[in-house]
Protein backbone atom coordinates (compact mmCIF):
# COMPACT_ATOMS: atom_id res chain seq x y z
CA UNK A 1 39.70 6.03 -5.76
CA UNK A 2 43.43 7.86 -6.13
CA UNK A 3 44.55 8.81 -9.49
CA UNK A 4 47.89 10.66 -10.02
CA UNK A 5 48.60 12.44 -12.33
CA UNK A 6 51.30 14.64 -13.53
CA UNK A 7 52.52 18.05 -12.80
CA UNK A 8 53.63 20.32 -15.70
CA UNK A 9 57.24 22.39 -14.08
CA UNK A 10 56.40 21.23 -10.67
CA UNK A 11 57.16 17.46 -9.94
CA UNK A 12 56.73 14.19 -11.12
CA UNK A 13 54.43 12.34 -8.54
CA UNK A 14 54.64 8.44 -8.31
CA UNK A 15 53.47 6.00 -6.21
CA UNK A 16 55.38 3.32 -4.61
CA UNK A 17 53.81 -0.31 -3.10
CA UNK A 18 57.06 -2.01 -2.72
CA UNK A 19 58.02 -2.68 1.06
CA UNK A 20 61.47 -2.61 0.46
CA UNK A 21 62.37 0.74 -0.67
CA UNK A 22 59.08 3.47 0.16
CA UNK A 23 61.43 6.24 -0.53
CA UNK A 24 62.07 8.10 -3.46
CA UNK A 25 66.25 9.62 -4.38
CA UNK A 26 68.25 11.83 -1.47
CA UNK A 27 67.19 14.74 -3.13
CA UNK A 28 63.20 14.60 -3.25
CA UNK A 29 60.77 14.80 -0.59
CA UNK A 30 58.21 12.43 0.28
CA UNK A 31 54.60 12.79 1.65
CA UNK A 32 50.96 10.88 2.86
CA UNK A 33 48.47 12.09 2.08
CA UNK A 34 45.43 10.70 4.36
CA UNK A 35 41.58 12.25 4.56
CA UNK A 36 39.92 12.65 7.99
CA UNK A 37 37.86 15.50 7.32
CA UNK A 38 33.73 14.50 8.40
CA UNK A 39 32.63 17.04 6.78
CA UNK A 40 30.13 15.74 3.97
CA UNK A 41 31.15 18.95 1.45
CA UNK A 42 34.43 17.45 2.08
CA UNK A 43 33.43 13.90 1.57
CA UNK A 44 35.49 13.61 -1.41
CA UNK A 45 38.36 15.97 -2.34
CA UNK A 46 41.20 16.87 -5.27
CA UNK A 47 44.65 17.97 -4.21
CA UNK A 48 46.61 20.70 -6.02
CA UNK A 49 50.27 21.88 -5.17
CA UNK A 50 51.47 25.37 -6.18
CA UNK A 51 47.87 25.75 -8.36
CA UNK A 52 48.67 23.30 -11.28
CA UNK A 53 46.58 23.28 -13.84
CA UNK A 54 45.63 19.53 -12.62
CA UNK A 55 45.31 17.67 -9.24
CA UNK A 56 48.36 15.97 -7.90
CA UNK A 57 45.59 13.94 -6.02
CA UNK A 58 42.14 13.00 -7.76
CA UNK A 59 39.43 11.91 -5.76
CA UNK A 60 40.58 11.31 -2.19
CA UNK A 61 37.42 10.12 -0.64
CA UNK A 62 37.06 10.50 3.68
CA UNK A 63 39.03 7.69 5.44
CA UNK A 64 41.29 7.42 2.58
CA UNK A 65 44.86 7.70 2.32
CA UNK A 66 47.46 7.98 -0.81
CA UNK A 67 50.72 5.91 -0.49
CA UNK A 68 54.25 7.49 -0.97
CA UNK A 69 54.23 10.90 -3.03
CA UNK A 70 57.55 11.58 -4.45
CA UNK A 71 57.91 15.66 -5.28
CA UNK A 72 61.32 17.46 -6.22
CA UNK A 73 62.17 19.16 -2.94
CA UNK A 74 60.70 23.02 -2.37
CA UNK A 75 58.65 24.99 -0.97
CA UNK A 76 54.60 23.98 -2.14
CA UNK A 77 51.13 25.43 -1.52
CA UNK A 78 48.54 23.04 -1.56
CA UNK A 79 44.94 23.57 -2.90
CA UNK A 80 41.75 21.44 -1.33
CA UNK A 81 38.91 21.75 -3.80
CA UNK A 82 35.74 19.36 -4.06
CA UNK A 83 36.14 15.62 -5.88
CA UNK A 84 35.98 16.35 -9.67
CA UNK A 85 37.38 19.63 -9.57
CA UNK A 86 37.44 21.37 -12.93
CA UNK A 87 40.75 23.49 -12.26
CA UNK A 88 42.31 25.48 -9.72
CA UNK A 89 39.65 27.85 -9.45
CA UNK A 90 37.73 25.10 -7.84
CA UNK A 91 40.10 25.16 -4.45
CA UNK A 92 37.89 25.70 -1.61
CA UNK A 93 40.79 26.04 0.92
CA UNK A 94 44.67 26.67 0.81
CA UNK A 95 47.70 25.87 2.82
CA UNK A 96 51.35 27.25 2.49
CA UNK A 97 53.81 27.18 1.22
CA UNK A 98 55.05 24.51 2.98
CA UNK A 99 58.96 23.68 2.62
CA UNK A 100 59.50 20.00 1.72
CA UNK A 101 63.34 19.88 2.28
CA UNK A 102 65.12 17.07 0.62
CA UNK A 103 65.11 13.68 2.14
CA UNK A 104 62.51 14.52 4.14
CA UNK A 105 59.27 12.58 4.44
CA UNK A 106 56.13 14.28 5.85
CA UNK A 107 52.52 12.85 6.33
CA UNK A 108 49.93 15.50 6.22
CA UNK A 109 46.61 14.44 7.44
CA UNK A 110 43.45 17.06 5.95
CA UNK A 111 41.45 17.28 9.19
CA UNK A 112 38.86 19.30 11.21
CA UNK A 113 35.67 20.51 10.13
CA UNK A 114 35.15 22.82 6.89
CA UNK A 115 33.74 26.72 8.23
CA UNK A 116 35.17 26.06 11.64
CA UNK A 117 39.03 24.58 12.11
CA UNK A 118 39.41 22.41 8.51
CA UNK A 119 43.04 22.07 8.35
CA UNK A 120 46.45 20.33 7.28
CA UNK A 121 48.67 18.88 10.17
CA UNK A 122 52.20 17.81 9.80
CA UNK A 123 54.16 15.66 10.89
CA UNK A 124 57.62 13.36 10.12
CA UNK A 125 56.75 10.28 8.66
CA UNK A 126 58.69 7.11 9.66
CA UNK A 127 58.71 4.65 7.26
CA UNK A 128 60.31 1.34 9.47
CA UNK A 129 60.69 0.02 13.31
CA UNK A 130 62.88 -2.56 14.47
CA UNK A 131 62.65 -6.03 13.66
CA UNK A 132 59.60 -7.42 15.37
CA UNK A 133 58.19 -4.33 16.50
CA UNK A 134 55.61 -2.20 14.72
CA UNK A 135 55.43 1.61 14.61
CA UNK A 136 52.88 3.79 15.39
CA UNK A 137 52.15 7.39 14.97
CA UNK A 138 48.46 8.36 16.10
CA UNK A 139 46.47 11.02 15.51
CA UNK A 140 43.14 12.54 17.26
CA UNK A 141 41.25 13.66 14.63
CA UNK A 142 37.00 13.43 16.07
CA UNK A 143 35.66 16.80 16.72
CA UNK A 144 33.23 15.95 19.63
CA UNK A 145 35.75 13.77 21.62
CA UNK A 146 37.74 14.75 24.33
CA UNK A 147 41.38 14.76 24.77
CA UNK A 148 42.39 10.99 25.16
CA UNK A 149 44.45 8.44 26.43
CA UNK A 150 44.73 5.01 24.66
CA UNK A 151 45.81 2.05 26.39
CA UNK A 152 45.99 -1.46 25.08
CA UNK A 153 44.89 -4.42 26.96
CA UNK A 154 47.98 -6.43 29.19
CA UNK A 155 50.33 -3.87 28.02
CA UNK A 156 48.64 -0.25 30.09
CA UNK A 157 48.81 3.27 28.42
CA UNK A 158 50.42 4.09 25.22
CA UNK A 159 49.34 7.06 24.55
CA UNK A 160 48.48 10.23 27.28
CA UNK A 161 46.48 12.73 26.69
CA UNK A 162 46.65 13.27 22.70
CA UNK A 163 44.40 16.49 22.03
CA UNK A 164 41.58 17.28 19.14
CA UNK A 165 44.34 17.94 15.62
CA UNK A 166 47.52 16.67 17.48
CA UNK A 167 49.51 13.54 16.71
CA UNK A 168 51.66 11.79 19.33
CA UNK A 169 54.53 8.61 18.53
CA UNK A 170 55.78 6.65 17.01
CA UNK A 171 55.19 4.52 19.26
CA UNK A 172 56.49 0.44 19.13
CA UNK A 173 54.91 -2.42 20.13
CA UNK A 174 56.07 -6.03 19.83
CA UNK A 175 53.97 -6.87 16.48
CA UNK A 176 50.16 -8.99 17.56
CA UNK A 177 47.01 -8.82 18.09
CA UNK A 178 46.20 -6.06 20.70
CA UNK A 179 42.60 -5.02 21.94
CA UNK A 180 43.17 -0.90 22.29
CA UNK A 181 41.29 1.09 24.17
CA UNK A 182 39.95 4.92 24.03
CA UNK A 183 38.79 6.96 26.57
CA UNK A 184 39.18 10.05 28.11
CA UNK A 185 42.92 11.46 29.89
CA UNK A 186 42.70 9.29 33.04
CA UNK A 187 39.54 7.53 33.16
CA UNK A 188 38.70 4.23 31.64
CA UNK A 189 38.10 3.53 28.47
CA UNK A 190 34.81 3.91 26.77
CA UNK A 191 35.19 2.09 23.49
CA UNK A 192 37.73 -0.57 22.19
CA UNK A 193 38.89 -2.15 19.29
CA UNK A 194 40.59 -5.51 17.51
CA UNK A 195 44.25 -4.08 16.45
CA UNK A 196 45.90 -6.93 14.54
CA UNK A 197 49.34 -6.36 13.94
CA UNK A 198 50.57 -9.61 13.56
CA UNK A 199 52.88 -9.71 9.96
CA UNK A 200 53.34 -6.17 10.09
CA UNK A 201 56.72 -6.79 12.13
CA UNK A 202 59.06 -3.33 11.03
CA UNK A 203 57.15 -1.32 9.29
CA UNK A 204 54.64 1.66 10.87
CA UNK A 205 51.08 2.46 10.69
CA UNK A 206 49.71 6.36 11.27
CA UNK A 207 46.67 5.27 13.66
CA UNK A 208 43.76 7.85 13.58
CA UNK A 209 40.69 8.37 15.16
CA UNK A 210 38.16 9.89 12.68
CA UNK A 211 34.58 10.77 12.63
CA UNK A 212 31.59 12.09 15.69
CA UNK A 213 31.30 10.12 19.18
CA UNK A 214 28.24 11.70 18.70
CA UNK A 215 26.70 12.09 14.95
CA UNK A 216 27.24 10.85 11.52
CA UNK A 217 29.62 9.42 10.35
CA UNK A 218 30.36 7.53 13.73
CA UNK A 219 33.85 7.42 15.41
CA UNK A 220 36.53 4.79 14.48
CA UNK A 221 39.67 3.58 14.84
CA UNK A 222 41.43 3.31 11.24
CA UNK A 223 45.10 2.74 10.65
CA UNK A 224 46.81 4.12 7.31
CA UNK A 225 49.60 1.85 5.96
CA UNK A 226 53.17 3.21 3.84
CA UNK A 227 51.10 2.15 1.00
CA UNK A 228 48.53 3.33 1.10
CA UNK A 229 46.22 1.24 2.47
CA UNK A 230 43.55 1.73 4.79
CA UNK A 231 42.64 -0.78 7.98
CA UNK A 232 39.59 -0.01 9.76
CA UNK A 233 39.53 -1.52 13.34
CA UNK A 234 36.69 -3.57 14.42
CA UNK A 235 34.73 -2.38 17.79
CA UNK A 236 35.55 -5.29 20.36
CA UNK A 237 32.35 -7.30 21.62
């Protein structure tokens, strides 16, 4: 699972579970870290920022997700290398610098497919919705499937045509159990799933799509939680 661990001159990293306060002071940056990469050399991966002699993240395994990173605002290069990494010199791929300004809060989802378009996409995280609502940021990340639309059954289309690396929301829906759909921009869907968001009333979810229509390991529908948690959706019968 996640270890972190600290940064000599760089930051002190620390998780947060409570629901009340996700957010580190006015003056650091936060960041998600979540793993859709299919690649199998990728399967399981350490995270370095700036080259430290350590990784910020040990052991991020696929369809995995850190909670709440606090980091001293700046300007940060981070370093994927293979689980169990013995250094920097291990980092198989590198992305940066990237400016964290202060305040902000960023989730970066590690995505694609290593030798052809592995990469790190950005985008604002939102850490609340309004009361009775639940938030929703998704995020396309199966190499063989086309660009979608995702609809949710009784309610229509809540998300058009979100392309291959992209995310599109946030997105709120009245919090419940939903049955969402997948399929491609403009025709029906072509595989659902159980969404249960009932309890999750204002807070958010990043929603992403992960793994092959067509290969191993198989597509799903997982949704990462502020902290940290993973849901994976159930295919409706």
């Amino acid at each position: 699972m996640k270890h972190f661990l600290a940064l000599v001159a760089i930051a002190v990293l620390t998780m947060s579970c409570g629901d009340d306060d996700p957010t580190g002071p006015a003056d650091d940056a936060v960041i998600q870290i979540i793993h859709n990469s299919p690649s199998t050399d990728a399967a399981v991966v350490d995270i370095y920022l700036n080259d430290g002699s350590a990784p910020a993240v040990d052991d991020l395994a696929f369809q995995e997700a850190t909670g709440m990173i606090e980091l001293a605002a700046g300007s940060y290069t981070i370093g994927i290398a293979p689980g169990s990494s013995t250094g920097p010199g291990d980092i198989i791929a590198s992305f940066g610098p990237v400016d964290l300004d202060a305040g902000s809060q960023t989730v970066i989802m590690a995505a694609g497919e290593l030798g052809d378009d592995f990469t790190l996409v950005f985008n604002e995280l939102v850490t609340t919705a309004t009361s009775g609502n639940v938030g929703l940021l998704a995020f396309h990340g199966s190499p063989d499937a086309p660009t979608v639309d995702i609809t949710a059954e009784g309610v229509g289309v809540l998300v058009t045509a979100l392309q291959y690396l992209t995310f599109q929301g946030y997105i709120e829906v009245p919090e419940g159990d939903y049955v969402l759909g997948i399929g491609p921009t403009g025709a029906a869907p072509i595989i659902e799933f159980d969404v249960p968001l009932s309890g999750l009333g204002g807070s958010t979810a990043v929603a992403f799509a992960s793994g092959y229509l067509n290969g191993t390991p198989g597509f799903g529908l997982l949704a990462a939680l502020n902290d940290g948690t993973v849901v994976v959706f159930a295919v409706s019968q």
